[in-house]
C-alpha atoms as a PDB file:
ATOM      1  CA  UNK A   1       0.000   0.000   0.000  1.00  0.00           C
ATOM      2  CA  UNK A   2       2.732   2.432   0.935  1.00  0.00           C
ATOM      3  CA  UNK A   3       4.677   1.936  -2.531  1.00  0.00           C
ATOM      4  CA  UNK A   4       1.023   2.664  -4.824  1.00  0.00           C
ATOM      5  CA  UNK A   5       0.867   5.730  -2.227  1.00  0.00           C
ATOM      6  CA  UNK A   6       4.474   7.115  -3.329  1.00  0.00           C
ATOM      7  CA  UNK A   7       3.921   5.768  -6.789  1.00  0.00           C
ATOM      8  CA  UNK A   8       0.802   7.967  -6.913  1.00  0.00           C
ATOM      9  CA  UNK A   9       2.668  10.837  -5.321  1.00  0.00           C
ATOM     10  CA  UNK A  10       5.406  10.426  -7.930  1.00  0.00           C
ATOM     11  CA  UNK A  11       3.169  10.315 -10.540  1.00  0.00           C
ATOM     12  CA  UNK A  12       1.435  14.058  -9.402  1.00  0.00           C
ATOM     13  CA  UNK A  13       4.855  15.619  -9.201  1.00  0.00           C
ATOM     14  CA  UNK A  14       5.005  15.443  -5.085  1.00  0.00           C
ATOM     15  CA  UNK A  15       8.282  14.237  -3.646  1.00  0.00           C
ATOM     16  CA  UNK A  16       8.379  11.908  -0.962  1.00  0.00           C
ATOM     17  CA  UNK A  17       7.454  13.796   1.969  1.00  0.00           C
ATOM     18  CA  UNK A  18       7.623  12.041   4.666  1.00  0.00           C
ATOM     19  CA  UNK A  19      11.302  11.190   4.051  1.00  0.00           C
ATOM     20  CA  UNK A  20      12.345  14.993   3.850  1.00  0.00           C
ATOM     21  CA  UNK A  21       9.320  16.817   5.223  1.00  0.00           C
ATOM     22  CA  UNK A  22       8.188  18.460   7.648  1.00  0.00           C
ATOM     23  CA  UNK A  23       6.900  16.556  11.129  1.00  0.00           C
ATOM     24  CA  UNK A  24       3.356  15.214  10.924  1.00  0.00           C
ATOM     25  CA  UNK A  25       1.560  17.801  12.773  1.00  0.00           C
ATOM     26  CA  UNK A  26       3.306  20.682  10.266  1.00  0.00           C
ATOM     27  CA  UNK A  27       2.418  18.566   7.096  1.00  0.00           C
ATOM     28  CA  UNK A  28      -1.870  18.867   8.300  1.00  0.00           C
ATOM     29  CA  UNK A  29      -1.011  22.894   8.308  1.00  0.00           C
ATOM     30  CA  UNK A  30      -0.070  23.286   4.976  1.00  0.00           C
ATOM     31  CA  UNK A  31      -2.619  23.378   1.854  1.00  0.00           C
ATOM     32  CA  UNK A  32      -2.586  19.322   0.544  1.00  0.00           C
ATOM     33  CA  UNK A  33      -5.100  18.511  -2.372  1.00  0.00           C
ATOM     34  CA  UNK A  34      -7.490  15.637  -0.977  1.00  0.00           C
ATOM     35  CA  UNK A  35      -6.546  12.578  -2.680  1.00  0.00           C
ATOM     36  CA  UNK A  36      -9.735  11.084  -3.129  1.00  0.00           C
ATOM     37  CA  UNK A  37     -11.423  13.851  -4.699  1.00  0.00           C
ATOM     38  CA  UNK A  38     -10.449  13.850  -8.513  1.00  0.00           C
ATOM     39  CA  UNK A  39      -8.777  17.516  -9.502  1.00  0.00           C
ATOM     40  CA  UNK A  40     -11.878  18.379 -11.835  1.00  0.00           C
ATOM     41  CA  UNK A  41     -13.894  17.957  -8.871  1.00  0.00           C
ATOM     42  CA  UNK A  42     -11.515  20.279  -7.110  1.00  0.00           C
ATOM     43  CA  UNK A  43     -11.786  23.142  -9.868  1.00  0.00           C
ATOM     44  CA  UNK A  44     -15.117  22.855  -9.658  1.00  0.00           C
ATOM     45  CA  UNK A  45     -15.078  23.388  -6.312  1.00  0.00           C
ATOM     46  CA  UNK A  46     -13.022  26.392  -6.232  1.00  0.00           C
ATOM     47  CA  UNK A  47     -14.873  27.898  -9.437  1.00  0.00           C
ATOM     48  CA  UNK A  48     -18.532  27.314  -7.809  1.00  0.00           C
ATOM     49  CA  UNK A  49     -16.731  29.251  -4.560  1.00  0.00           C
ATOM     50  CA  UNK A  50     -15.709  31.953  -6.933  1.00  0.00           C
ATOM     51  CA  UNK A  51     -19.055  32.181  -8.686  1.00  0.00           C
ATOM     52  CA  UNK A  52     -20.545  32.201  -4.818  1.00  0.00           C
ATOM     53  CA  UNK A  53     -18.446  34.878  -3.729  1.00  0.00           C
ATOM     54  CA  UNK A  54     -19.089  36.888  -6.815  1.00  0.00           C
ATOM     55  CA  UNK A  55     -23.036  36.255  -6.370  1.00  0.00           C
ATOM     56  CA  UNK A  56     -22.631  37.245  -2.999  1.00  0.00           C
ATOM     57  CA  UNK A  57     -20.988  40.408  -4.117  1.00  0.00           C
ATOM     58  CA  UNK A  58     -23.314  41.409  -6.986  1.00  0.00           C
ATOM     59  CA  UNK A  59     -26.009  40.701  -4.455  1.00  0.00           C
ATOM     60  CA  UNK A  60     -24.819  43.174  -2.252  1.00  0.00           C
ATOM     61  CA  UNK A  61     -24.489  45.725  -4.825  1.00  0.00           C
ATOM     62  CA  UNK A  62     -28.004  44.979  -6.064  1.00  0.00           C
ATOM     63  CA  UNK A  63     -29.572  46.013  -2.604  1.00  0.00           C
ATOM     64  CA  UNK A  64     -27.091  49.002  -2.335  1.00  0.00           C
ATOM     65  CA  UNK A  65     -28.266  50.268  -5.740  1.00  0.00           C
ATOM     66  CA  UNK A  66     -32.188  49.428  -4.566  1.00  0.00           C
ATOM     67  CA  UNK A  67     -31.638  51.119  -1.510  1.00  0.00           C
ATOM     68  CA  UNK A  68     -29.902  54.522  -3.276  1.00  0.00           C
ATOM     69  CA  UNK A  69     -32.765  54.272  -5.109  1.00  0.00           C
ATOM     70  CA  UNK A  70     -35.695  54.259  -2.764  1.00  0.00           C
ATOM     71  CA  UNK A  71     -34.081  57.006  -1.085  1.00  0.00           C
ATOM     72  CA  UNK A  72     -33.783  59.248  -3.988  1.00  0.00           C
ATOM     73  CA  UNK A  73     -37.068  58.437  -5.115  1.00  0.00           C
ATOM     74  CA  UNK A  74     -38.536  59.467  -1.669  1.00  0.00           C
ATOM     75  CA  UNK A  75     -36.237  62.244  -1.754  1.00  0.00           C
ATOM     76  CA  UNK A  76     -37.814  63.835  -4.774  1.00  0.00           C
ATOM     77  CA  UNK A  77     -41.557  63.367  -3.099  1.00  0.00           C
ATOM     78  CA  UNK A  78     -39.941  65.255  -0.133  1.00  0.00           C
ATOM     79  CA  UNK A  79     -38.795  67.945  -2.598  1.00  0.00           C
ATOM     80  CA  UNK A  80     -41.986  68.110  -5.213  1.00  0.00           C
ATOM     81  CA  UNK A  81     -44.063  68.572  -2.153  1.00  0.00           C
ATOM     82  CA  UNK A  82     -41.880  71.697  -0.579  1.00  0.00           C
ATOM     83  CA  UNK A  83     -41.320  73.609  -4.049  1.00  0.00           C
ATOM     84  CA  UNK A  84     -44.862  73.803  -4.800  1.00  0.00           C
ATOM     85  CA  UNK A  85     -45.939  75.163  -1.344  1.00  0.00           C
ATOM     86  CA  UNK A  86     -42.929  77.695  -1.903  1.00  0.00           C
ATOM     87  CA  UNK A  87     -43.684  78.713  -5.150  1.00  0.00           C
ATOM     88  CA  UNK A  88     -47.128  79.939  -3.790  1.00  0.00           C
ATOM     89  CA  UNK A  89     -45.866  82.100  -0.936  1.00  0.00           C
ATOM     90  CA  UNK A  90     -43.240  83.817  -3.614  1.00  0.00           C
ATOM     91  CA  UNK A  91     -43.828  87.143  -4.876  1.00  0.00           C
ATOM     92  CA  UNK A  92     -41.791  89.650  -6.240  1.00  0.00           C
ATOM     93  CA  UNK A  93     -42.037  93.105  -4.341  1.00  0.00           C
ATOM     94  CA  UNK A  94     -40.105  96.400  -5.687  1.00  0.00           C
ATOM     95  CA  UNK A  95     -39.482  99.332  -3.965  1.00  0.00           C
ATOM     96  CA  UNK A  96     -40.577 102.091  -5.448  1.00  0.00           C
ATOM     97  CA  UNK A  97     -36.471 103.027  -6.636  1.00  0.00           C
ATOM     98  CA  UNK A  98     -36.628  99.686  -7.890  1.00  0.00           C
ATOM     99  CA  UNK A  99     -40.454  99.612  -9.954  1.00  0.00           C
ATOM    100  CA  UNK A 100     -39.081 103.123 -11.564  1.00  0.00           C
ATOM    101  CA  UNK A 101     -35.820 101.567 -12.809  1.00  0.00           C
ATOM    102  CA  UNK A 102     -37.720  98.846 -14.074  1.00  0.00           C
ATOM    103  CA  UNK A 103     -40.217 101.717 -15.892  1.00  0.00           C
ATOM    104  CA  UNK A 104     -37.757 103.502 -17.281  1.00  0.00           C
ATOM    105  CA  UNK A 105     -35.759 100.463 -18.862  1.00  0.00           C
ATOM    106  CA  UNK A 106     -38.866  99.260 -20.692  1.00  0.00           C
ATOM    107  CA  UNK A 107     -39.829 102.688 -21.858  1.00  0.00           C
ATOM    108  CA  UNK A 108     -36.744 102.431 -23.441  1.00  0.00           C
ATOM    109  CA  UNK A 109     -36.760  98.879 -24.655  1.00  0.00           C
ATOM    110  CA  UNK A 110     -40.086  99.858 -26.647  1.00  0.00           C
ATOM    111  CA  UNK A 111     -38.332 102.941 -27.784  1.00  0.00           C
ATOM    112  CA  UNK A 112     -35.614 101.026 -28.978  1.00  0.00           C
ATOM    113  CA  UNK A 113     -37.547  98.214 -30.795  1.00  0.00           C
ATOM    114  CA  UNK A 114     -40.312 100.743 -32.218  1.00  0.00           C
ATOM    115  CA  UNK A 115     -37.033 102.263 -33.790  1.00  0.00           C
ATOM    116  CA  UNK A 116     -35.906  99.138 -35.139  1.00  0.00           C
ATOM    117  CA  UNK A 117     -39.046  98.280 -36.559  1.00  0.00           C
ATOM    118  CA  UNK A 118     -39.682 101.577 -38.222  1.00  0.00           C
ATOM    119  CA  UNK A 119     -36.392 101.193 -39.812  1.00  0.00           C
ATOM    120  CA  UNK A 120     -36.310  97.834 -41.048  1.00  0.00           C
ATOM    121  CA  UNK A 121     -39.846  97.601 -42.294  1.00  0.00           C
ATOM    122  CA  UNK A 122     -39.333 100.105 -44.982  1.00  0.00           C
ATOM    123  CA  UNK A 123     -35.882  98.219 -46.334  1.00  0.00           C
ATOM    124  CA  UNK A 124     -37.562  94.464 -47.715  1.00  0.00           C
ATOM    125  CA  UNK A 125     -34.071  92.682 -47.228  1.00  0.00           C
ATOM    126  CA  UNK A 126     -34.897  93.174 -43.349  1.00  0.00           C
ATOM    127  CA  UNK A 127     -38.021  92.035 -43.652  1.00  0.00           C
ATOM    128  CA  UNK A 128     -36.788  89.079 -40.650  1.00  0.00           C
ATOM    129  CA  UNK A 129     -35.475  92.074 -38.707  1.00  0.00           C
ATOM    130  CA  UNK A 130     -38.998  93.851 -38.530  1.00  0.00           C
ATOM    131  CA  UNK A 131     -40.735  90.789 -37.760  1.00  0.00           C
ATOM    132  CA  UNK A 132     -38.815  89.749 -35.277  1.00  0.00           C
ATOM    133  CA  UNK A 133     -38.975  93.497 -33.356  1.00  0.00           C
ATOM    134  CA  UNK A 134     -43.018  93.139 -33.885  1.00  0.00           C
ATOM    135  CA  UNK A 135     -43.468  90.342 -32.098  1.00  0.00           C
ATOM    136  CA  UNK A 136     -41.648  91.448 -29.231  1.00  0.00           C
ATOM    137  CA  UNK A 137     -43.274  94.809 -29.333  1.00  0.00           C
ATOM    138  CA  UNK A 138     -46.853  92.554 -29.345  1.00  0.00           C
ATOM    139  CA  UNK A 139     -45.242  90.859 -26.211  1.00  0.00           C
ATOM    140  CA  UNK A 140     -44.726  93.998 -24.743  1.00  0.00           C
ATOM    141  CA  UNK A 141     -48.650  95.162 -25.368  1.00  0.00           C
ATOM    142  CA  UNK A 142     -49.565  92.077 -23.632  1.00  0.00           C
ATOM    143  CA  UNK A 143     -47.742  92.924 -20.763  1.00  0.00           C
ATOM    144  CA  UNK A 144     -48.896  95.918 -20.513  1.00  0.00           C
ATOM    145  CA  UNK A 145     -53.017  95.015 -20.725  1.00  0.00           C
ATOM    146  CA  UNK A 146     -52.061  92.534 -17.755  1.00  0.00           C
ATOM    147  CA  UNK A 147     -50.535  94.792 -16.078  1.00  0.00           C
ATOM    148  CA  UNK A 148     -53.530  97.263 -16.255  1.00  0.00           C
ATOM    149  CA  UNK A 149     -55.661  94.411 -15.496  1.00  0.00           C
ATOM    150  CA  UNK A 150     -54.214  93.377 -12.032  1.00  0.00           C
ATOM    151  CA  UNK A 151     -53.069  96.657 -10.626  1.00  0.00           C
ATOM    152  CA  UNK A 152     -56.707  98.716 -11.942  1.00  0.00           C
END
């Protein structure tokens, strides 16, 4: 039995150990294959480990990502419900300094565009030109009859 042990060890490239190794209680502490399981069996052992650890670990990140998730999601209901409540409470209040600063610059933003439009509607290759400075000068009107509206 002991010489189809060594011919067996022989045969998977291991020296004879117990002639020049270690004592018998260092020999357990080291890493031995297992003799009776064939080496496919032990691949497969270590590559189902692998794919276990990895599983493990995508798990993990899985219920990480789920969890970011859910917390951004209830994050945003936090947030859609404050905005809107905010949004109602804000209003924009000028001094009076302020609301005649504000006059004066769109008295002179309708001067300005009135100007423009004047100029380029007569002259047909800025036809684009006057079009563009009557729609804003509509936009203005607008503003103005709201304006009236509210404050009269």
């Amino acid at each position: 039995m002991e010489e189809l042990f060594e011919t067996f060890q022989d045969e998977m490239g291991f020296s004879n150990m117990e002639n020049d190794g270690p004592e018998e209680e260092e020999r357990v502490a080291e890493p031995r294959p297992n003799l009776n399981t064939p080496q496919a069996l032990r691949f497969e052992e270590r590559l189902a480990s692998l794919l276990n650890e990895q599983h493990r670990t995508v798990k993990e990140l899985l219920e990480q990502l789920k969890m970011k998730k859910s917390s951004a999601k209830q994050q945003q209901e936090v947030e859609r419900g404050k905005p809107q409540r905010e949004k109602v409470h804000q209003t924009l209040i000028l001094d009076p300094v302020q609301r005649k600063r504000l006059q004066q610059q769109m008295q002179q933003h309708v001067q300005l565009l009135t100007q423009i439009h004047l100029l380029a509607s007569s002259n047909p290759s800025l036809s684009s030109e006057a079009s563009t400075t009557r729609i804003f000068l509509v936009r203005f009107q607008i503003l103005l009859n709201l304006k009236n509206c509210i404050f009269n």
